[in-house]
C-alpha atoms as a PDB file:
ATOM      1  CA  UNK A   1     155.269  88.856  80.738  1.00  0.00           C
ATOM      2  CA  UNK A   2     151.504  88.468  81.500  1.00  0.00           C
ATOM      3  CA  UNK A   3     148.136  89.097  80.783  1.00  0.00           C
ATOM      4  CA  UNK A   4     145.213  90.881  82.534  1.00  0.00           C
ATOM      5  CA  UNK A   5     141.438  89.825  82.091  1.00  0.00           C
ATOM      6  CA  UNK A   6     139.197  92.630  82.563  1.00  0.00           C
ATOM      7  CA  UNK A   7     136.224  91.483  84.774  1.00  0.00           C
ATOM      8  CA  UNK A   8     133.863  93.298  83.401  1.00  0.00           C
ATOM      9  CA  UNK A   9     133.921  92.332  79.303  1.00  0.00           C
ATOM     10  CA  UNK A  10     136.467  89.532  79.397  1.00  0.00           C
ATOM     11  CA  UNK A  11     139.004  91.379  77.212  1.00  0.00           C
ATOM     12  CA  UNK A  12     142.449  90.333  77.675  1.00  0.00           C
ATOM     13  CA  UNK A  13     145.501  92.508  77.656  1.00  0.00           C
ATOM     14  CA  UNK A  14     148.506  90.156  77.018  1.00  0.00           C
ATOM     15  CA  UNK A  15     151.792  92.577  77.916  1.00  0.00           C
ATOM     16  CA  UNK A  16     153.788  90.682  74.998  1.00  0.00           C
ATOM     17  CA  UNK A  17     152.022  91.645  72.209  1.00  0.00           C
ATOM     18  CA  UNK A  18     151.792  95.225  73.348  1.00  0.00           C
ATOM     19  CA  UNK A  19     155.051  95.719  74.639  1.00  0.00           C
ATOM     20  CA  UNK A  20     153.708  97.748  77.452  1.00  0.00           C
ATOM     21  CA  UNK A  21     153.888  95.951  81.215  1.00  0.00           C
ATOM     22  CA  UNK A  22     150.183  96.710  82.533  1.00  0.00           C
ATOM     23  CA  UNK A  23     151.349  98.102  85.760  1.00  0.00           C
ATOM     24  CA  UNK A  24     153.649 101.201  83.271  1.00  0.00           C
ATOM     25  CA  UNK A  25     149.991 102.081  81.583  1.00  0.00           C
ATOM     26  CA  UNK A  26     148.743 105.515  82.528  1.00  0.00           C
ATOM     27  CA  UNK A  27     146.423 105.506  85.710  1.00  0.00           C
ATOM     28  CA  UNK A  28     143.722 106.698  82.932  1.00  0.00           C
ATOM     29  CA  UNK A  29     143.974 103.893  80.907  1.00  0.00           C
ATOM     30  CA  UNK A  30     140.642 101.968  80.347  1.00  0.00           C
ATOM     31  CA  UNK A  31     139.503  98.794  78.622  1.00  0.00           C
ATOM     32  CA  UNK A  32     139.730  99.694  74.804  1.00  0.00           C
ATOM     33  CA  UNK A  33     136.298  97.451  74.724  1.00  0.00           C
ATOM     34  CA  UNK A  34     134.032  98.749  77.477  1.00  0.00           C
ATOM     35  CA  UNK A  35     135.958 101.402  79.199  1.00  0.00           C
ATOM     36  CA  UNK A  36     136.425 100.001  82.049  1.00  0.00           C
ATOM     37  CA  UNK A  37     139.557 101.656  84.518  1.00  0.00           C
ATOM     38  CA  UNK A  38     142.969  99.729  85.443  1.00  0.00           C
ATOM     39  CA  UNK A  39     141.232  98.569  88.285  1.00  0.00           C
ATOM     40  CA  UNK A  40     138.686  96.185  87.281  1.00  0.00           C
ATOM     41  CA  UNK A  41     141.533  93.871  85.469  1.00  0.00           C
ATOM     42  CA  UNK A  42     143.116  90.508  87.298  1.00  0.00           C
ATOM     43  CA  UNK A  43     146.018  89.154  86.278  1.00  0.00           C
ATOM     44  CA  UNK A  44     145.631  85.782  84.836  1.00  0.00           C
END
């Protein structure tokens, strides 16, 4: 699995330890620390 940085806060999304592949979250999902959409994350 893998992990997406957002660019905007630096928060990191690590798809193993939420058990959720980034690409199969909702397209309304946001950052959980600055709200930021799907689309400001890189994967890393």
């Amino acid at each position: 699995m893998t992990k997406w940085e957002c660019m905007i806060c630096g928060y990191v999304y690590d798809e193993d330890a939420e058990g959720v592949k980034f690409e199969d979250l909702p397209d309304d999902w946001v950052c959980p620390e600055c709200g930021a959409p799907k689309e400001d994350f890189e994967k890393i």
